[in-house]
C-alpha atoms as a PDB file:
ATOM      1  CA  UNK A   1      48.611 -52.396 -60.050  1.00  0.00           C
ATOM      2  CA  UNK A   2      46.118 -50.553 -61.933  1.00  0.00           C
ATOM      3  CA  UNK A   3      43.013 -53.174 -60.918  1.00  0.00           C
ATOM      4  CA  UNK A   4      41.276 -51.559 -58.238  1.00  0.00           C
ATOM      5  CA  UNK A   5      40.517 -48.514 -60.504  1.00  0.00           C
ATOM      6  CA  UNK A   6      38.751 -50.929 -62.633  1.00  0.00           C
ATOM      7  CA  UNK A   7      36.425 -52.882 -60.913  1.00  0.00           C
ATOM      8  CA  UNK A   8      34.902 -49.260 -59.966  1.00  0.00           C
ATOM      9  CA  UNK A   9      34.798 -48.346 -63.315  1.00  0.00           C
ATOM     10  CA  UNK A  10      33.146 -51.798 -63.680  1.00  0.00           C
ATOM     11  CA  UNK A  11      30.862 -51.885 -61.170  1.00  0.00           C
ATOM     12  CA  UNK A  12      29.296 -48.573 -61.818  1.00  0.00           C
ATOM     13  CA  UNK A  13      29.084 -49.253 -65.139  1.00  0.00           C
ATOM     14  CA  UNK A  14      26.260 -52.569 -64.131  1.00  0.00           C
ATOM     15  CA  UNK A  15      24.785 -50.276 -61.861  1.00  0.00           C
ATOM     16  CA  UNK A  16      23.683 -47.773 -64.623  1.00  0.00           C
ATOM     17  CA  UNK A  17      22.993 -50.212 -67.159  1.00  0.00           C
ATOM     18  CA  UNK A  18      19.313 -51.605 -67.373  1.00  0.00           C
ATOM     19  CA  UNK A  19      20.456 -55.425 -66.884  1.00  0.00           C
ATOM     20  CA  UNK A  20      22.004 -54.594 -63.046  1.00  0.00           C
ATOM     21  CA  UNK A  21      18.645 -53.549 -62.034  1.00  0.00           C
ATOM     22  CA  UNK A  22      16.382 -55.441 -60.267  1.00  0.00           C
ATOM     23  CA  UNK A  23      13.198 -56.027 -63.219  1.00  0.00           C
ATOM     24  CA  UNK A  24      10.578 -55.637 -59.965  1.00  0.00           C
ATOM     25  CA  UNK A  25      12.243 -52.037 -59.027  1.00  0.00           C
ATOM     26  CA  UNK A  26      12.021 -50.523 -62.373  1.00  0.00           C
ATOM     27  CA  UNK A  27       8.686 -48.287 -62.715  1.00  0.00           C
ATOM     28  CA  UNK A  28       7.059 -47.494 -66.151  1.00  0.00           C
ATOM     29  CA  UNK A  29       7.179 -43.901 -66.816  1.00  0.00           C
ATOM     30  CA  UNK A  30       3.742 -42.201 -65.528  1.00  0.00           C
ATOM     31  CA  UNK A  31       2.924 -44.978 -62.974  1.00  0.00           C
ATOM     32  CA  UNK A  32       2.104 -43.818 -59.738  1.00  0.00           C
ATOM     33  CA  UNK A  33       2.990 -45.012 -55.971  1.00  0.00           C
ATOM     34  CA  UNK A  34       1.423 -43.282 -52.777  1.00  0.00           C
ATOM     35  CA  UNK A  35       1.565 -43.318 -49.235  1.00  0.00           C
ATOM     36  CA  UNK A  36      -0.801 -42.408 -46.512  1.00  0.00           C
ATOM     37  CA  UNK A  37       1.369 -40.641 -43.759  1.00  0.00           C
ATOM     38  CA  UNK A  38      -0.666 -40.110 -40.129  1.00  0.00           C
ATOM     39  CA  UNK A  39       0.938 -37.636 -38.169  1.00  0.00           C
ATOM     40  CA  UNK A  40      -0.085 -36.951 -34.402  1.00  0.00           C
ATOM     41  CA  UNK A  41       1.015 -35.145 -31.414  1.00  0.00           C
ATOM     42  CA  UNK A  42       0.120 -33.639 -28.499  1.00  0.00           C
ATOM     43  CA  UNK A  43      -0.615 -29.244 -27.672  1.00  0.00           C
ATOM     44  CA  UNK A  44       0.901 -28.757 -24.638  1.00  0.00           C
ATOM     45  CA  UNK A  45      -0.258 -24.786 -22.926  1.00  0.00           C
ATOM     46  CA  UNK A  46       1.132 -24.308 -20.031  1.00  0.00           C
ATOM     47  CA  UNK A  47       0.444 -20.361 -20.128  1.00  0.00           C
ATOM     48  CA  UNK A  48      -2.011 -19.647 -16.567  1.00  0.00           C
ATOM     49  CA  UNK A  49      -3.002 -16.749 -15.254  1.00  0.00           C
ATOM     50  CA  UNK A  50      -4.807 -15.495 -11.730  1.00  0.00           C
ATOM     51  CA  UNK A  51      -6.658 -12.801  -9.978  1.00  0.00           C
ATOM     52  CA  UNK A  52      -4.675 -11.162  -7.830  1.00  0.00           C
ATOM     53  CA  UNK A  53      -7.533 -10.465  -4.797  1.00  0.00           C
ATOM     54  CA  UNK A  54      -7.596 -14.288  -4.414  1.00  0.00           C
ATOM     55  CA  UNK A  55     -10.975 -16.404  -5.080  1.00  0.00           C
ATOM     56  CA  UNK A  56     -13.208 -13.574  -3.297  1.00  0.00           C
ATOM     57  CA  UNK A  57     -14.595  -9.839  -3.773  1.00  0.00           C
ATOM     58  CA  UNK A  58     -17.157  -8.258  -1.851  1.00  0.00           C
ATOM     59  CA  UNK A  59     -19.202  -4.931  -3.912  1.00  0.00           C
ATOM     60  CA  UNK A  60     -21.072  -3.141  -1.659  1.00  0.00           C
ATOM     61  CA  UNK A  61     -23.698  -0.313  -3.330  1.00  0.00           C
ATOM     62  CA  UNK A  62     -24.010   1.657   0.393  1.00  0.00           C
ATOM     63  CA  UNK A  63     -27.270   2.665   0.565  1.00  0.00           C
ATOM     64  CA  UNK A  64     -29.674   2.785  -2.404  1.00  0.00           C
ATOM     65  CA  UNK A  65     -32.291   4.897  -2.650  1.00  0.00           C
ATOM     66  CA  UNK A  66     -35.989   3.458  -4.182  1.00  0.00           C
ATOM     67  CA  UNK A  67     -38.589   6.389  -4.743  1.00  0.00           C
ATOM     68  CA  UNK A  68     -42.529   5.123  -4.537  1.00  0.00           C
ATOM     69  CA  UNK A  69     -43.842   6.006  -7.992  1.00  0.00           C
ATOM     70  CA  UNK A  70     -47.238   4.516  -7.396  1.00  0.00           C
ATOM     71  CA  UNK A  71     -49.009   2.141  -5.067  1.00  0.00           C
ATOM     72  CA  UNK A  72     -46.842  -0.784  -5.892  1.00  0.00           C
ATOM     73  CA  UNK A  73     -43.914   0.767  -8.228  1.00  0.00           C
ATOM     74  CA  UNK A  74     -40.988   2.191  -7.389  1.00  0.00           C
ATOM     75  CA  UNK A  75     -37.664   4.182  -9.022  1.00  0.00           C
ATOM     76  CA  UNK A  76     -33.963   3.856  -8.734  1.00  0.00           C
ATOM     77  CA  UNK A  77     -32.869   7.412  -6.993  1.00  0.00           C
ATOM     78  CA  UNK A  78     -29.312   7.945  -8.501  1.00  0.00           C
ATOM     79  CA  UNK A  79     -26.673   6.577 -10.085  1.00  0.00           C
ATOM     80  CA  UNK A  80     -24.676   3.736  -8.437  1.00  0.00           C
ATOM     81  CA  UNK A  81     -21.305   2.109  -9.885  1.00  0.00           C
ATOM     82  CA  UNK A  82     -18.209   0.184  -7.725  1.00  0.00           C
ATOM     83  CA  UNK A  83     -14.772  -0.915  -9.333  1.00  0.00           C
ATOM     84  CA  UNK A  84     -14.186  -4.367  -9.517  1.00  0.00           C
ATOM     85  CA  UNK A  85     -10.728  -4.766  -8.074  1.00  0.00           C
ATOM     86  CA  UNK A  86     -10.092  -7.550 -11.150  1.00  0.00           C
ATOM     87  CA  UNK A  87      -6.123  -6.935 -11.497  1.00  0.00           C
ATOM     88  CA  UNK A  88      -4.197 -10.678 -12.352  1.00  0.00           C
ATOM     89  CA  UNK A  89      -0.734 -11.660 -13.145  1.00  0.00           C
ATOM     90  CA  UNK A  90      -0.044 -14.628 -16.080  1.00  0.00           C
ATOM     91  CA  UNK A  91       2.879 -16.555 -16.539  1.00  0.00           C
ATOM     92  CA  UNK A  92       4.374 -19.268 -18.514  1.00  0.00           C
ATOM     93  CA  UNK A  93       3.148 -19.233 -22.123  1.00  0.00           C
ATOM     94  CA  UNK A  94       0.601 -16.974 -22.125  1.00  0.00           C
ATOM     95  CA  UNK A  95       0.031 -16.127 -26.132  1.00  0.00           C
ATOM     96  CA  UNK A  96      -3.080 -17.299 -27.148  1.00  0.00           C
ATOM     97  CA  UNK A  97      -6.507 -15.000 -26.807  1.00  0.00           C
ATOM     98  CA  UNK A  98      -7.341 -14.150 -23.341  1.00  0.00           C
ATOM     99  CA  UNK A  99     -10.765 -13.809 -22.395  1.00  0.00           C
ATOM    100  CA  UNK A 100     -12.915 -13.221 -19.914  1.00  0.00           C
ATOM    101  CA  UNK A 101     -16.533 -13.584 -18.685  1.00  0.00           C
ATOM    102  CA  UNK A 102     -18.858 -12.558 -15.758  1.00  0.00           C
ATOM    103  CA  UNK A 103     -21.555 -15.549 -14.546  1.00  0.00           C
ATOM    104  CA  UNK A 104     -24.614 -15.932 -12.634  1.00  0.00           C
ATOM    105  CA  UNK A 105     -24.436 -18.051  -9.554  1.00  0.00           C
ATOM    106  CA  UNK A 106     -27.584 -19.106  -9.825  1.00  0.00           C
ATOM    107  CA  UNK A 107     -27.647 -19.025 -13.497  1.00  0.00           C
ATOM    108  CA  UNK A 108     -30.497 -16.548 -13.820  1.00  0.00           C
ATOM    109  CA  UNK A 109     -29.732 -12.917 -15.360  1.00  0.00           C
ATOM    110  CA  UNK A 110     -32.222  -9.826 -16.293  1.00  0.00           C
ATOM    111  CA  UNK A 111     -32.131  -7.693 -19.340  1.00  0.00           C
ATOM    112  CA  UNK A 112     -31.290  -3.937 -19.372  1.00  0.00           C
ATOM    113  CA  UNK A 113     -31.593  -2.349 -22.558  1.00  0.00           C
ATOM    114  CA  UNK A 114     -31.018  -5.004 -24.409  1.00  0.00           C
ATOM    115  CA  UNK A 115     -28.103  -6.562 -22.406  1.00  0.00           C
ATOM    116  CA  UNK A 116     -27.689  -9.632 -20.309  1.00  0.00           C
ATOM    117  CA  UNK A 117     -27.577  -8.265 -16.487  1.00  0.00           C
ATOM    118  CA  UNK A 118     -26.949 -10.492 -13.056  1.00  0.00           C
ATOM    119  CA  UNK A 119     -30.564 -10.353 -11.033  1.00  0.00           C
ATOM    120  CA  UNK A 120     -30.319  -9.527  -7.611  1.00  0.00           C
ATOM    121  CA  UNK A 121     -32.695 -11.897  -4.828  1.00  0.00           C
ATOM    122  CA  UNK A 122     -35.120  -8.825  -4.624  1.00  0.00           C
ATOM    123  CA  UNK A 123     -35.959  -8.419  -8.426  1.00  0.00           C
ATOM    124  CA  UNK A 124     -36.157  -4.210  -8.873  1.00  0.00           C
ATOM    125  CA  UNK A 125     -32.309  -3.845  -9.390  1.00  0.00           C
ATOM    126  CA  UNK A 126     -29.543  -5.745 -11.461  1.00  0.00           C
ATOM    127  CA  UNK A 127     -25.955  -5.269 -11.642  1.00  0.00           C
ATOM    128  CA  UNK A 128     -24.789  -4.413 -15.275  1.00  0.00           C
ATOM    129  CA  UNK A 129     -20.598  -5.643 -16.130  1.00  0.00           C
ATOM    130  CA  UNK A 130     -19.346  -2.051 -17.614  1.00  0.00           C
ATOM    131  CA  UNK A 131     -15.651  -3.084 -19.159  1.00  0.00           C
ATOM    132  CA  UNK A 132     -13.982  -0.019 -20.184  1.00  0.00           C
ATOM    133  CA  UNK A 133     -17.500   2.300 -19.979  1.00  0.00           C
ATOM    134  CA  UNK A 134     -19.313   0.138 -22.090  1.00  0.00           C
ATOM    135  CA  UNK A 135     -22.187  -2.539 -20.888  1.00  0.00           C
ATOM    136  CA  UNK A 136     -20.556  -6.000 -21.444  1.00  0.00           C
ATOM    137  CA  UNK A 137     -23.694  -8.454 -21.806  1.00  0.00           C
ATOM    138  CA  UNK A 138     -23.107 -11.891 -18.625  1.00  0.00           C
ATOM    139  CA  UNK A 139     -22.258 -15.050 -19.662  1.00  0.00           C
ATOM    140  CA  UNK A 140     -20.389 -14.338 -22.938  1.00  0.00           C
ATOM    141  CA  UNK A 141     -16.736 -14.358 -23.448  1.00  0.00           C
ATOM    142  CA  UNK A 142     -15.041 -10.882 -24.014  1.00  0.00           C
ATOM    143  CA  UNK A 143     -11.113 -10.221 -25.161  1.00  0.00           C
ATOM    144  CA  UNK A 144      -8.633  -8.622 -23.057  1.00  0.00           C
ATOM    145  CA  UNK A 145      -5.333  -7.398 -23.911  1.00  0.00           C
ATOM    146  CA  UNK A 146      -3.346  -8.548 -20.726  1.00  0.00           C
ATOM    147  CA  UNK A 147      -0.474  -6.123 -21.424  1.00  0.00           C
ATOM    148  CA  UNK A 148      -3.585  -3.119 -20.491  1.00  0.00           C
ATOM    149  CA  UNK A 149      -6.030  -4.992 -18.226  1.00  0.00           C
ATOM    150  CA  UNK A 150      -9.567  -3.757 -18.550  1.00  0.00           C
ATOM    151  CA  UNK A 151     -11.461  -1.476 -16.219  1.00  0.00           C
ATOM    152  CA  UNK A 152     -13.731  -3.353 -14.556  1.00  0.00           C
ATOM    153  CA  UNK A 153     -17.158  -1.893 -12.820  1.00  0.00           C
ATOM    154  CA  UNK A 154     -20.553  -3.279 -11.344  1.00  0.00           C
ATOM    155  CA  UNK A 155     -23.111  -0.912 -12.216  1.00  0.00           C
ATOM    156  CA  UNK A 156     -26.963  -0.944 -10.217  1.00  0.00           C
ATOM    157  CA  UNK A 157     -29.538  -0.601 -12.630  1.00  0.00           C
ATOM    158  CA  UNK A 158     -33.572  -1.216 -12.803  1.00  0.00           C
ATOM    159  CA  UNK A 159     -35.086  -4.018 -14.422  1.00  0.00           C
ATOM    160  CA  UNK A 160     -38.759  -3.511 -12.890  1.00  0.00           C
ATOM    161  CA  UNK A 161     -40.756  -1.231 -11.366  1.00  0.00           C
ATOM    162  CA  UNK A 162     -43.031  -2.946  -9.964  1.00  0.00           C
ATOM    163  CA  UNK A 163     -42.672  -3.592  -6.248  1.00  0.00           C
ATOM    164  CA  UNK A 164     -43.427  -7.497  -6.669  1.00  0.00           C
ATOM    165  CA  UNK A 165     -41.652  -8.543  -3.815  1.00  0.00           C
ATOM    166  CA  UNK A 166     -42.849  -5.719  -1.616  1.00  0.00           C
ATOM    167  CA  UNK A 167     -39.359  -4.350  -0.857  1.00  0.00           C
ATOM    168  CA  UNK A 168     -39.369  -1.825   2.350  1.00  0.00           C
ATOM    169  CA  UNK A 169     -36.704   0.084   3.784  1.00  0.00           C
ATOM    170  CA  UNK A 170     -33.490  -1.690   5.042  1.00  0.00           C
ATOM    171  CA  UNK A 171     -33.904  -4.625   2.967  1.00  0.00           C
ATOM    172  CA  UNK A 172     -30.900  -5.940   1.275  1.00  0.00           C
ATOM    173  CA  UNK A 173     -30.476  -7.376  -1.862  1.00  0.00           C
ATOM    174  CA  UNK A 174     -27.838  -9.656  -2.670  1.00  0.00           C
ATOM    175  CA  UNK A 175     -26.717 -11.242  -6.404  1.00  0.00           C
ATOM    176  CA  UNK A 176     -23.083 -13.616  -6.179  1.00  0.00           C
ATOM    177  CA  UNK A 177     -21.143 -14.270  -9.757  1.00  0.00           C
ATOM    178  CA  UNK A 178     -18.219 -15.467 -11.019  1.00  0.00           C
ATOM    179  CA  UNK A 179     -15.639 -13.872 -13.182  1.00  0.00           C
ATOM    180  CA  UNK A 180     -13.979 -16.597 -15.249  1.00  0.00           C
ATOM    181  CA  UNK A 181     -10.614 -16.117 -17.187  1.00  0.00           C
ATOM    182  CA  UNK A 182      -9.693 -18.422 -19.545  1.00  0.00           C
ATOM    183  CA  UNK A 183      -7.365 -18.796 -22.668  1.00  0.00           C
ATOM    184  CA  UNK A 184      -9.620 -19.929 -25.384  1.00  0.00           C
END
C-alpha cells in the first residue's frame, strides 16, 4: 500500500497553503515585531601581582651636605640618588594595563620644576620618583611594561632655601610613601 506516501504529500500540501495557517500568525508584509534583549554578566580578573621586597623598603641618602648661603638660607651640596629595589612577580591573568604610582603618607608633596615631589618633615629637601631617568610627577598613575620592569630611583632635591625650620647639623629628615601597583 501506496497510502502513507500520500498523507505526506497531503499534509504538506495544508501546511503551505494559506488556509492551514493560523489567521493570528500570518504578518502583513512590512509590519514590524521587536524585542528588547538584556544581557548581563559578570568580569572576573584574577591577574595579581607583588613586590618582591615584601610590604617594606628603607632609602637611606647617607649624609647630605647643606651649605649656608645666607643668614637663614641654605644649598643642597651634591647630587644624591638611591635605587628603589621595586622588582615584582604577576601571575594568573595578568593582560590588562599595569600601572603604577608613588604616594605621600601624609598626603602632602612639594613641587620641583614643575613636578609633584614627596616633602620630607624638615621642608629644604624632597625626594623626586625618577622612572627610567626621567622625573615621574607623585600621585599619578604611570604604565609599565611588566615583561621590562622600570628602573626605579629616589632622587634628593631642594624645594626651599630658606632655613624655616632652622635645620643644624645631624638632623634627620624623614618622608614615608607608598608605591601602589594596580591593573587599571
Amino acid at each position: 500500500m501506496r497510502t502513507g506516501g500520500a498523507w505526506k504529500l497531503l499534509l504538506a500540501a495544508l501546511l503551505l497553503t494559506p488556509g492551514g495557517v493560523i489567521p493570528e500568525a500570518a504578518a502583513k508584509a512590512g509590519d514590524q515585531s521587536s524585542m528588547n534583549i538584556n544581557i548581563t554578566g559578570t568580569v572576573t580578573a584574577n591577574g595579581s601581582c607583588e613586590f618582591n621586597q615584601g610590604g617594606s623598603l628603607q632609602v637611606d641618602f647617607g649624609q647630605v651636605r647643606l651649605k649656608a648661603t645666607g643668614a637663614t638660607t641654605v644649598q643642597l651640596d651634591g647630587s644624591y640618588e638611591q635605587p628603589l629595589a621595586a622588582s615584582f612577580t604577576c601571575s594568573g591573568d595578568s593582560a590588562g594595563l599595569l600601572q603604577m604610582k608613588f604616594t605621600s603618607s601624609s598626603g602632602s608633596y612639594e613641587t620641583y620644576n614643575g613636578t609633584k615631589v614627596l616633602g620630607t618633615d624638615k621642608g629644604i629637601v624632597g625626594i623626586e620618583l625618577m622612572v627610567n631617568g626621567a622625573a615621574q610627577t607623585m600621585d599619578a598613575w604611570f604604565s609599565i611594561d611588566q615583561k621590562n620592569p622600570p628602573a626605579l630611583r629616589a632622587k634628593l632635591v631642594q624645594v626651599s632655601t630658606e632655613n624655616s625650620k632652622n635645620v643644624v647639623s645631624g638632623d634627620v629628615f624623614t618622608a614615608s610613601g607608598s608605591l601602589v601597583m594596580a591593573f587599571n
